[in-house]
N, C-alpha and C. Protein backbone atom coordinates (compact mmCIF):
# COMPACT_ATOMS: atom_id res chain seq x y z
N UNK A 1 2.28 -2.85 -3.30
CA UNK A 1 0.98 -2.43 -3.77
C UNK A 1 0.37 -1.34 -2.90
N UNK A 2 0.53 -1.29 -1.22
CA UNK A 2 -0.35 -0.08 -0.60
C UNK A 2 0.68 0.59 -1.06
N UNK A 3 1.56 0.98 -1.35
CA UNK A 3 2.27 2.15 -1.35
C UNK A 3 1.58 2.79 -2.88
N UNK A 4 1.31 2.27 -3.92
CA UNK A 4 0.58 3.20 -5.10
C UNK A 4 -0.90 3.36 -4.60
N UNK A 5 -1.50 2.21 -3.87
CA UNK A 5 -3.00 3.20 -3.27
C UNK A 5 -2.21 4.64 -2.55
N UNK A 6 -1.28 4.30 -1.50
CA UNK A 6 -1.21 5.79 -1.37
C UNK A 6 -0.68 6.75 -2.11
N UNK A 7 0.07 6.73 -2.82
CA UNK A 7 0.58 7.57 -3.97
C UNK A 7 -0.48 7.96 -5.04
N UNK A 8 -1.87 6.98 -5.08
CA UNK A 8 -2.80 7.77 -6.07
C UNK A 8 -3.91 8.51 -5.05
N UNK A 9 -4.02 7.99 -3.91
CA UNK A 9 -4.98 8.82 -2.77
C UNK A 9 -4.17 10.20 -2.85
N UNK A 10 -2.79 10.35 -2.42
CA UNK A 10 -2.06 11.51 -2.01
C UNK A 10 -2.36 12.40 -3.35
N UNK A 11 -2.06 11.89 -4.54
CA UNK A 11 -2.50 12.52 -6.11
C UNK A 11 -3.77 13.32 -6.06
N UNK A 12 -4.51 12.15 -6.15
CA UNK A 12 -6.08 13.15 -6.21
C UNK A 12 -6.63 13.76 -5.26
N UNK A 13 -5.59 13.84 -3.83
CA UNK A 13 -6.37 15.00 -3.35
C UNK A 13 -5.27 16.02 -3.31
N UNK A 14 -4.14 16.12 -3.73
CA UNK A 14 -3.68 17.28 -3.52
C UNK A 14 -3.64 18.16 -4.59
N UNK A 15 -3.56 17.12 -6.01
CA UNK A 15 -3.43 17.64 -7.72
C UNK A 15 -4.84 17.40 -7.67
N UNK A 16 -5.20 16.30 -8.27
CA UNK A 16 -6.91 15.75 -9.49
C UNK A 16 -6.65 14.33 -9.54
N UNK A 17 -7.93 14.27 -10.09
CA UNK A 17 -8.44 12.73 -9.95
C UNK A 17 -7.49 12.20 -11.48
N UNK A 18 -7.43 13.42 -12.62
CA UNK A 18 -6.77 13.00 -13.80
C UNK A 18 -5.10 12.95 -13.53
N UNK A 19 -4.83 13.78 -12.37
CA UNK A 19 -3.43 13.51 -12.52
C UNK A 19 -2.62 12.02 -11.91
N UNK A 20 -3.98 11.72 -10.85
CA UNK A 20 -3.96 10.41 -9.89
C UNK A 20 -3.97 9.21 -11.20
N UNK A 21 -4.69 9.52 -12.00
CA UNK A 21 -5.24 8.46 -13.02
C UNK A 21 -3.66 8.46 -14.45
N UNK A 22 -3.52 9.45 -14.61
CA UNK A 22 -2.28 9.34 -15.32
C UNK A 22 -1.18 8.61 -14.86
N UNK A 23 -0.68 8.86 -13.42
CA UNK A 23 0.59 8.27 -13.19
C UNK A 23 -0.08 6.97 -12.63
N UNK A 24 -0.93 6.69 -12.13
CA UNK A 24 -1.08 5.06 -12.20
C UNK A 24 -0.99 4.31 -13.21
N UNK A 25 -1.29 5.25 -14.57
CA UNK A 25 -1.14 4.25 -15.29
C UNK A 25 0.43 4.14 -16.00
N UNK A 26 0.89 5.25 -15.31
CA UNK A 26 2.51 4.91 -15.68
C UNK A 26 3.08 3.79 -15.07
N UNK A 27 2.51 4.29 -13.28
CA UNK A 27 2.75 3.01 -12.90
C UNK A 27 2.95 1.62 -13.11
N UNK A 28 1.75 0.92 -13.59
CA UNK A 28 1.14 0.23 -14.34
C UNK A 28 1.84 -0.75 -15.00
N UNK A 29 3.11 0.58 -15.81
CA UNK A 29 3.41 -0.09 -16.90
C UNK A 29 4.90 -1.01 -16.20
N UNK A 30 4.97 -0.57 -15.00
CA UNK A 30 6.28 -0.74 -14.25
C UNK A 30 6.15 -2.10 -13.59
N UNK A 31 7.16 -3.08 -12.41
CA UNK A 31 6.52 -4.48 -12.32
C UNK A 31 6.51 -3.42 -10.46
N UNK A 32 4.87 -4.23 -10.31
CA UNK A 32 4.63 -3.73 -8.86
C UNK A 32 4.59 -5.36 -8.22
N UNK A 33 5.06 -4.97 -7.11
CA UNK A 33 5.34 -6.46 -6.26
C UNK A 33 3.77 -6.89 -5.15
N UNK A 34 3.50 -7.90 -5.87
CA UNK A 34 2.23 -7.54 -5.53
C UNK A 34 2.01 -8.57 -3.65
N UNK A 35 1.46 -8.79 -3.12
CA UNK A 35 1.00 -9.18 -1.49
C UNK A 35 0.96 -10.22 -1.87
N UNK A 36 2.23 -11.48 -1.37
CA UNK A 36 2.16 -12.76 -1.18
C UNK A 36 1.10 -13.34 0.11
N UNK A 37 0.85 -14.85 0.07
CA UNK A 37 -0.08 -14.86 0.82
C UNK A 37 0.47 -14.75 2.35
N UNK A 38 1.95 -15.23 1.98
CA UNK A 38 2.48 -14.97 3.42
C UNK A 38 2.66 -13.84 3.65
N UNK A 39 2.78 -12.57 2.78
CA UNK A 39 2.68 -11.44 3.72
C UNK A 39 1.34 -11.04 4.25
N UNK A 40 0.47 -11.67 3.43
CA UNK A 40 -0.82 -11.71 3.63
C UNK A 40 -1.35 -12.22 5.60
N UNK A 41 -0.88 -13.64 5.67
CA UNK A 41 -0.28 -13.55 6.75
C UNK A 41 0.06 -13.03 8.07
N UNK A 42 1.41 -12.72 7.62
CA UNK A 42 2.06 -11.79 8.39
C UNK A 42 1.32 -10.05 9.08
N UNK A 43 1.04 -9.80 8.10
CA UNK A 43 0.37 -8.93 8.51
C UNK A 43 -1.15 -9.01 8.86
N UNK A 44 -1.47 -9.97 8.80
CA UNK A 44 -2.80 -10.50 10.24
C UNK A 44 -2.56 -10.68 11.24
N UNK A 45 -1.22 -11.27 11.24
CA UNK A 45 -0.68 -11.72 12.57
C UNK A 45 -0.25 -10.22 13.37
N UNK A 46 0.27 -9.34 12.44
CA UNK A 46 0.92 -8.10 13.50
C UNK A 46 -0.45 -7.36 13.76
N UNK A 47 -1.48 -7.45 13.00
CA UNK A 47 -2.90 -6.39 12.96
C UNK A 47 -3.20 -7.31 14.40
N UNK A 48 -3.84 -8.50 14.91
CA UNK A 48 -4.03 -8.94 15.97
C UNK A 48 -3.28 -8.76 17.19
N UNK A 49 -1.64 -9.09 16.79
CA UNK A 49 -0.68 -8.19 18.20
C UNK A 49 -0.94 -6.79 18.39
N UNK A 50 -0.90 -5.92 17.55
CA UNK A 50 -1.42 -4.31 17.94
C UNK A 50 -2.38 -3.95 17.96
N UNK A 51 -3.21 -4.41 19.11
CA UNK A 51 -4.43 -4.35 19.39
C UNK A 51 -5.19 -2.99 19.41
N UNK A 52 -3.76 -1.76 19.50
CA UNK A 52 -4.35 -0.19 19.78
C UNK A 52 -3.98 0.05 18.64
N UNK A 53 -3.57 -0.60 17.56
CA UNK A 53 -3.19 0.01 16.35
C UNK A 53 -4.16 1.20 15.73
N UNK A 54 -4.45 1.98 14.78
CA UNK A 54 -5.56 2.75 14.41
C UNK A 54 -4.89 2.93 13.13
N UNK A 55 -3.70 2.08 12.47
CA UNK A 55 -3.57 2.41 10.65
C UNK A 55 -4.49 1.13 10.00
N UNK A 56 -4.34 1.28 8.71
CA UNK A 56 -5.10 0.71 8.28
C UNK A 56 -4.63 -0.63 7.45
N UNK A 57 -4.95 -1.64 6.84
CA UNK A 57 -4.47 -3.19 6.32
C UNK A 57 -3.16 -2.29 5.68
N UNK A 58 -3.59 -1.78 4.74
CA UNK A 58 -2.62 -0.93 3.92
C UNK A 58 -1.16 -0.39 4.55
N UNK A 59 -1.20 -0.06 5.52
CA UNK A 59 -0.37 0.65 6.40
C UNK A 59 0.48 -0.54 6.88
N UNK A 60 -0.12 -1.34 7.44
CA UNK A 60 0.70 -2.63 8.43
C UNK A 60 1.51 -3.58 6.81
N UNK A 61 0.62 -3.43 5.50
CA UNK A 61 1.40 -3.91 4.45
C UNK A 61 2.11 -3.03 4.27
N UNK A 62 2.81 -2.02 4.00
CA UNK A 62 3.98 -1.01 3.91
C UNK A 62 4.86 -1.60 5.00
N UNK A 63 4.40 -1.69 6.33
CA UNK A 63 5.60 -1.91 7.08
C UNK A 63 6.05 -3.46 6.79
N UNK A 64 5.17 -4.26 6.80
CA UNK A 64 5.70 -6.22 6.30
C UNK A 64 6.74 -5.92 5.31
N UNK A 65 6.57 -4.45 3.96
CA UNK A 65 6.90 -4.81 2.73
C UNK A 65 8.58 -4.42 3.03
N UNK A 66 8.57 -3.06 3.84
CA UNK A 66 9.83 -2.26 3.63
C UNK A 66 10.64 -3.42 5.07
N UNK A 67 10.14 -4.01 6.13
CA UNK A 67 10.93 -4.95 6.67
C UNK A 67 11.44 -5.64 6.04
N UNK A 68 11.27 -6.16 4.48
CA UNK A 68 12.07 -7.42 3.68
C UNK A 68 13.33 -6.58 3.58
N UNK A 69 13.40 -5.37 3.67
CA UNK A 69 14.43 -4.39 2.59
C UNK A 69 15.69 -4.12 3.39
């Protein structure tokens, strides 16, 4: 799931807000894997160990997601 917030943030500011809004909803139509509670979790647990961290919930879920892979 953070990975299409960033893919529609990266959209509307580099294209438009309509081109951000189009492919989400292509997206959409696709199956997005959405934040179990344990990754939910997990990534509280790593946001509290990296105390100097400066990304954001979003960011630390990209890394929980692509570690399964």
């Amino acid at each position: 799931m953070p990975i299409v917030f960033e893919v529609y943030k990266l959209l509307a500011q580099r294209e438009s807000s309509a081109v951000a809004q189009a492919v989400l909803q292509q997206m959409m139509k696709t199956t997005v894997i959405p934040i179990t509670l344990a990754d939910f979790k997990a990534i509280s647990q790593m946001m509290g160990q990296l105390t100097d961290w400066k990304g954001s919930l979003e960011d630390t879920a990209v890394l929980i997601n692509c570690s399964t892979f």
